[in-house]
Protein backbone atom coordinates (compact mmCIF):
# COMPACT_ATOMS: atom_id res chain seq x y z
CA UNK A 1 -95.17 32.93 20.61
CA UNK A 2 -93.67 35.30 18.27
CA UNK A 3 -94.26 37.00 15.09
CA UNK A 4 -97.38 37.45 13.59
CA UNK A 5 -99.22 34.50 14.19
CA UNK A 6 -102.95 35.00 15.38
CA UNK A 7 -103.29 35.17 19.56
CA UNK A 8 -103.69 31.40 20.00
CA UNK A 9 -105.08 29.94 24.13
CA UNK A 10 -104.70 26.08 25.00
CA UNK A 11 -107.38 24.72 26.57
CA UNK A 12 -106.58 21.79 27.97
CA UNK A 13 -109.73 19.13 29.42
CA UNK A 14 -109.18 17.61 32.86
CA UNK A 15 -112.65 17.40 33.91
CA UNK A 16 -113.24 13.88 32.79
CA UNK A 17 -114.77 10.68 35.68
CA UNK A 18 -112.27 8.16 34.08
CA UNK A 19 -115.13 5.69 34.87
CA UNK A 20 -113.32 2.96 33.11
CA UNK A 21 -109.91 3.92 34.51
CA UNK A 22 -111.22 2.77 37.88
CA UNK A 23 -108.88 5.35 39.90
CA UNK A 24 -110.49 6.21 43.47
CA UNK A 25 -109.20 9.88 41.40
CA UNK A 26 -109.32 11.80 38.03
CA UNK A 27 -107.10 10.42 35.75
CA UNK A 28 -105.37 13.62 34.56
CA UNK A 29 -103.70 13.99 38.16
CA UNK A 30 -102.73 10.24 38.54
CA UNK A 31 -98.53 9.89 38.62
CA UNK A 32 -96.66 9.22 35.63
CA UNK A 33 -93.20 9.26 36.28
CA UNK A 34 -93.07 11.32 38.56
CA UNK A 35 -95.49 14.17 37.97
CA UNK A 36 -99.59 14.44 36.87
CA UNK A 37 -100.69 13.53 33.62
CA UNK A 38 -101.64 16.74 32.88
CA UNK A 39 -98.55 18.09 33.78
CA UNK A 40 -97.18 16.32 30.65
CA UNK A 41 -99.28 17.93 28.26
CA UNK A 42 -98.81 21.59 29.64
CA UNK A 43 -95.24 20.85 29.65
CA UNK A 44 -95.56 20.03 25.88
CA UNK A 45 -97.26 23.26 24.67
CA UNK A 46 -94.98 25.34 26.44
CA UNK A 47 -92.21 23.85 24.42
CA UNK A 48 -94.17 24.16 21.22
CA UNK A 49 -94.61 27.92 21.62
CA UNK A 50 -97.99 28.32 19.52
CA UNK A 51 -99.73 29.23 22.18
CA UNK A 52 -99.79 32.31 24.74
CA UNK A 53 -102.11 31.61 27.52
CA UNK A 54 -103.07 27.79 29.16
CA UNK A 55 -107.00 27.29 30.32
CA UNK A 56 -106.91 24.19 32.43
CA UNK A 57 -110.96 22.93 32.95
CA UNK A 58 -111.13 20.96 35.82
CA UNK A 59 -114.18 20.10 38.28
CA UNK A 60 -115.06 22.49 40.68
CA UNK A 61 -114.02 20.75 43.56
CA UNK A 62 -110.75 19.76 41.83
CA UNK A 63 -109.14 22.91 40.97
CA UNK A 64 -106.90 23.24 43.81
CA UNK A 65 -105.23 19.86 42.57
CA UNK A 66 -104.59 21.42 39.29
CA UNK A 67 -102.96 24.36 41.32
CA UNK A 68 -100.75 21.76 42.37
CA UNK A 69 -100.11 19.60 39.66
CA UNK A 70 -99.23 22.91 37.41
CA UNK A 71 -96.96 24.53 40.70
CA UNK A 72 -93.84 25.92 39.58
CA UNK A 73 -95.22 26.53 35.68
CA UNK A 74 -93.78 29.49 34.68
CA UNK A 75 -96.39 30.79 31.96
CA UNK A 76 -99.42 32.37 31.96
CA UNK A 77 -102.58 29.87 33.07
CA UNK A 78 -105.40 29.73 35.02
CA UNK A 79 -108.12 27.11 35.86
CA UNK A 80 -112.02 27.38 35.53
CA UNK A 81 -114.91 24.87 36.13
CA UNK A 82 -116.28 22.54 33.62
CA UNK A 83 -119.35 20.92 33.31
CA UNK A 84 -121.41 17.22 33.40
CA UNK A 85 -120.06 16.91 29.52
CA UNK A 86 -117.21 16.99 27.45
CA UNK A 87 -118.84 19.77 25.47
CA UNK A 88 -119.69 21.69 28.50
CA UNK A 89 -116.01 21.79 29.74
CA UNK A 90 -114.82 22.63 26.29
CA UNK A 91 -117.60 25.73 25.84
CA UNK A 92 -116.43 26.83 29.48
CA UNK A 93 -112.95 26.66 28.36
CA UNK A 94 -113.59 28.54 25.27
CA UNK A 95 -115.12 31.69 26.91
CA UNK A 96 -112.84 31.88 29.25
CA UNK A 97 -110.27 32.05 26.79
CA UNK A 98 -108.74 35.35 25.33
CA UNK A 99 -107.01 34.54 22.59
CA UNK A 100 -108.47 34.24 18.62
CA UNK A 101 -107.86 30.48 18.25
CA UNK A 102 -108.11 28.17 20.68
CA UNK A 103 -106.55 24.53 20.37
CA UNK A 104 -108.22 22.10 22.61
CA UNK A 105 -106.65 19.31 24.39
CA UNK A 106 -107.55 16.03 26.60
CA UNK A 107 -105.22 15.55 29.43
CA UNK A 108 -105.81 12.54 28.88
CA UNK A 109 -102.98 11.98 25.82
CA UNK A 110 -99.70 12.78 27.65
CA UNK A 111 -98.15 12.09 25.19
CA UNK A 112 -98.38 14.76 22.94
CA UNK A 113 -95.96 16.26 21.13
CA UNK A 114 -95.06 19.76 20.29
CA UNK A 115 -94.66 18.92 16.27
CA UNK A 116 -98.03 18.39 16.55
CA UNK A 117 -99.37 20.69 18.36
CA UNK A 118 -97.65 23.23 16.21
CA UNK A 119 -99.12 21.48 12.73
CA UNK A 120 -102.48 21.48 14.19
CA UNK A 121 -101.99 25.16 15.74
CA UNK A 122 -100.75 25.98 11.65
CA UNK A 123 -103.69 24.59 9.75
CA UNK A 124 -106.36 25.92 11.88
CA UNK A 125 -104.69 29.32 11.85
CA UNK A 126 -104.88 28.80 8.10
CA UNK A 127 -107.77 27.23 7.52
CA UNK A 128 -110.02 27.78 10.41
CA UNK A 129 -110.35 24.35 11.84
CA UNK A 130 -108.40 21.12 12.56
CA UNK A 131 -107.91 18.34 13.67
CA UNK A 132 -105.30 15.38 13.79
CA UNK A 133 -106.36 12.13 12.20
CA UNK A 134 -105.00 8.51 12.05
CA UNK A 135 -106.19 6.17 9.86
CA UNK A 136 -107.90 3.19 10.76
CA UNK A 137 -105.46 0.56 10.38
CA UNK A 138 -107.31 -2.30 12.22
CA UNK A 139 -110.77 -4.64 10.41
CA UNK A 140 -113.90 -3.32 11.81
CA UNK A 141 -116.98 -4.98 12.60
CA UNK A 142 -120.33 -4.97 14.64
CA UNK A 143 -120.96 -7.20 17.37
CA UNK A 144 -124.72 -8.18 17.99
CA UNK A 145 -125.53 -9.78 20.94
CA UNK A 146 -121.73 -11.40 21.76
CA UNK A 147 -121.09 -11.99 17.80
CA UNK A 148 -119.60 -10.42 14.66
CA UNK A 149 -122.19 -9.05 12.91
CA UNK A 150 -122.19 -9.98 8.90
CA UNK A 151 -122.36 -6.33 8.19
CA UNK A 152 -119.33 -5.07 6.26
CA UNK A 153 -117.18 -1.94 7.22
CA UNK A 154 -115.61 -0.29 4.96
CA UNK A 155 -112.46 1.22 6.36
CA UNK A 156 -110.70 2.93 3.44
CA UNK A 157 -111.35 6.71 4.06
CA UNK A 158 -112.16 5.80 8.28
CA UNK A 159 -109.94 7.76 10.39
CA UNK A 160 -109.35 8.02 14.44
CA UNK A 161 -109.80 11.49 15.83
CA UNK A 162 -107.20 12.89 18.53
CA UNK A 163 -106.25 16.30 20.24
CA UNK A 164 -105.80 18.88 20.30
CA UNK A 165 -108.63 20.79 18.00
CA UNK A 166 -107.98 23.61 16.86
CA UNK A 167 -109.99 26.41 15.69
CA UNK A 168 -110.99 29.97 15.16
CA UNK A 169 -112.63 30.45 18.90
CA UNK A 170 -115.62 32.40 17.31
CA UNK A 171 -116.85 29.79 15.35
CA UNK A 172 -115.94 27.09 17.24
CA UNK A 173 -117.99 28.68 20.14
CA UNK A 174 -120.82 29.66 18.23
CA UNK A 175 -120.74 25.48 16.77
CA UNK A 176 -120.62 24.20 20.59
CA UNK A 177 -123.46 27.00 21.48
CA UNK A 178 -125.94 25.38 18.40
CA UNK A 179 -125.16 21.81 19.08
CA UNK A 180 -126.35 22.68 22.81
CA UNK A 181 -129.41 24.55 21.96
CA UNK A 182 -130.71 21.43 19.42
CA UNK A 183 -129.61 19.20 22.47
CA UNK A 184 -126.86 16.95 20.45
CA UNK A 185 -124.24 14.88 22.45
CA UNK A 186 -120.86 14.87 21.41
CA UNK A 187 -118.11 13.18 21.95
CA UNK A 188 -115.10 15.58 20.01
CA UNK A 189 -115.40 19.25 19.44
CA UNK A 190 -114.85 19.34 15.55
CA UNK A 191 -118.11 16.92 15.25
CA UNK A 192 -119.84 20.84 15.93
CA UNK A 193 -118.05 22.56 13.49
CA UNK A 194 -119.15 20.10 11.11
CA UNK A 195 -122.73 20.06 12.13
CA UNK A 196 -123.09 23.92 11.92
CA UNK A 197 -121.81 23.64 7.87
CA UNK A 198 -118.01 24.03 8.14
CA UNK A 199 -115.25 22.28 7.45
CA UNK A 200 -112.43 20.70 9.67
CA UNK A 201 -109.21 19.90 7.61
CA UNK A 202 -107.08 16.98 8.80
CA UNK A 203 -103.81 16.59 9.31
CA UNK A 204 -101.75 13.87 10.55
CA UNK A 205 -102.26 12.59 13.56
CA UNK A 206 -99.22 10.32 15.84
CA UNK A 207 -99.75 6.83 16.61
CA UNK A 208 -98.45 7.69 20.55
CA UNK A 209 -100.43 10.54 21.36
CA UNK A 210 -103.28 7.54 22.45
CA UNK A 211 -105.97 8.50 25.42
CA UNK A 212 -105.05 7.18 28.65
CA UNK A 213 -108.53 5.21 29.12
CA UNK A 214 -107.61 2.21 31.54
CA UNK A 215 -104.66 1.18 33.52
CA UNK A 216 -102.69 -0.82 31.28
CA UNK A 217 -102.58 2.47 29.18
CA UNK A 218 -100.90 4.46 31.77
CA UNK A 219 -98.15 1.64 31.74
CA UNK A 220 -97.88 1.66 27.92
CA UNK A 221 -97.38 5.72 28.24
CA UNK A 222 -94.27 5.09 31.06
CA UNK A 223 -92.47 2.91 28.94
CA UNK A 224 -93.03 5.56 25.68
CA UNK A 225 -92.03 8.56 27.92
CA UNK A 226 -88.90 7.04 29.36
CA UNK A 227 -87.12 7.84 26.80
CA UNK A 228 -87.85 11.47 26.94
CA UNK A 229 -86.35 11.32 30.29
């Protein structure tokens, strides 16, 4: 990254069960055409150039298959243990990053693209936090015991969340640190940020840059990708 943008690390989540992927192995280093999941998103903030250092969190007894999933990367990264949750992994990634934002990522959405990464890497350089959004496009309702609940959801300002997050990495990590102490669970990192006062801006999120949660999603990502070559 050039001029005089803030020092900026990607750390990118790969520590994840994929329970309801139902692969004998972690999702993030399951083949998509031709190379690991996570290869995919590394390979897409290189070419976005916002960043200047990768922090890959894997499980302990998985790092070695992120050494080879990332083989041949020519770019400064390095891998350290995460933890039994998502915020864990993301706090470990955080200290073990150098730089004074930090965009977090789930391997899990391969396809991400480097437009986005770089708007998201802008407005949290500018504004201290962010996060990509999509609006809800779909009717919403509660399902009680096997059937649609009468209660009414009002989707106009309802938005889905994606990755990466990016923020200022001192008050991110001081967010994450909080939400651990009161013993919250959470399932994004900008849900911290918010509890501890702050605001997240939003900025547009893109409709392909989906999580890879079961099979038929890692089918629907080949036949996006191909196109890339």
């Amino acid at each position: 990254m050039k001029g005089t943008y803030p020092r900026t690390s990607a750390v990118i989540l790969a520590a994840g069960r994929g329970v309801r992927f139902g692969a004998s192995s972690n999702k993030a280093f399951v083949e998509l055409l031709g190379k690991p999941m996570l290869r995919w998103s590394v390979e897409a903030f290189l070419v976005a150039g916002a960043v200047e250092e990768l922090v890959v969190v894997a499980r302990a007894e998985e790092l070695e298959l992120v050494e080879g999933s990332l083989s041949g990367v020519n770019f400064p990264w390095r891998t350290v243990a995460g933890g039994a949750r998502r915020q864990d992994s993301s706090l470990s990634g955080i200290k073990a990053a150098r730089g004074e934002f930090v965009l977090i990522h789930d391997a899990a959405r391969p396809l991400v693209t480097p437009e986005l990464i770089r708007a998201v890497a802008h407005a949290a350089w500018e504004h201290g936090a962010a996060v990509p959004a999509i609006p809800v496009r779909d009717t919403l309702r509660y399902v009680e015991g096997g059937l649609l609940s009468a209660k009414i959801v009002d989707r106009t300002d309802l938005h889905a969340i994606q990755t990466p997050q990016g923020f200022r990495r001192d008050l991110i990590l001081r967010a994450l640190e909080e939400t651990n102490r009161k013993g919250l669970q959470l399932t994004d990192d900008a849900t911290a940020v918010i509890l501890s006062g702050r605001r997240v801006v939003a900025v547009p999120g893109d409709l392909r840059n989906f999580k890879v949660t079961y099979p038929e999603d890692l089918k629907l990502a080949a036949a996006l990708l191909s196109p890339r070559g």
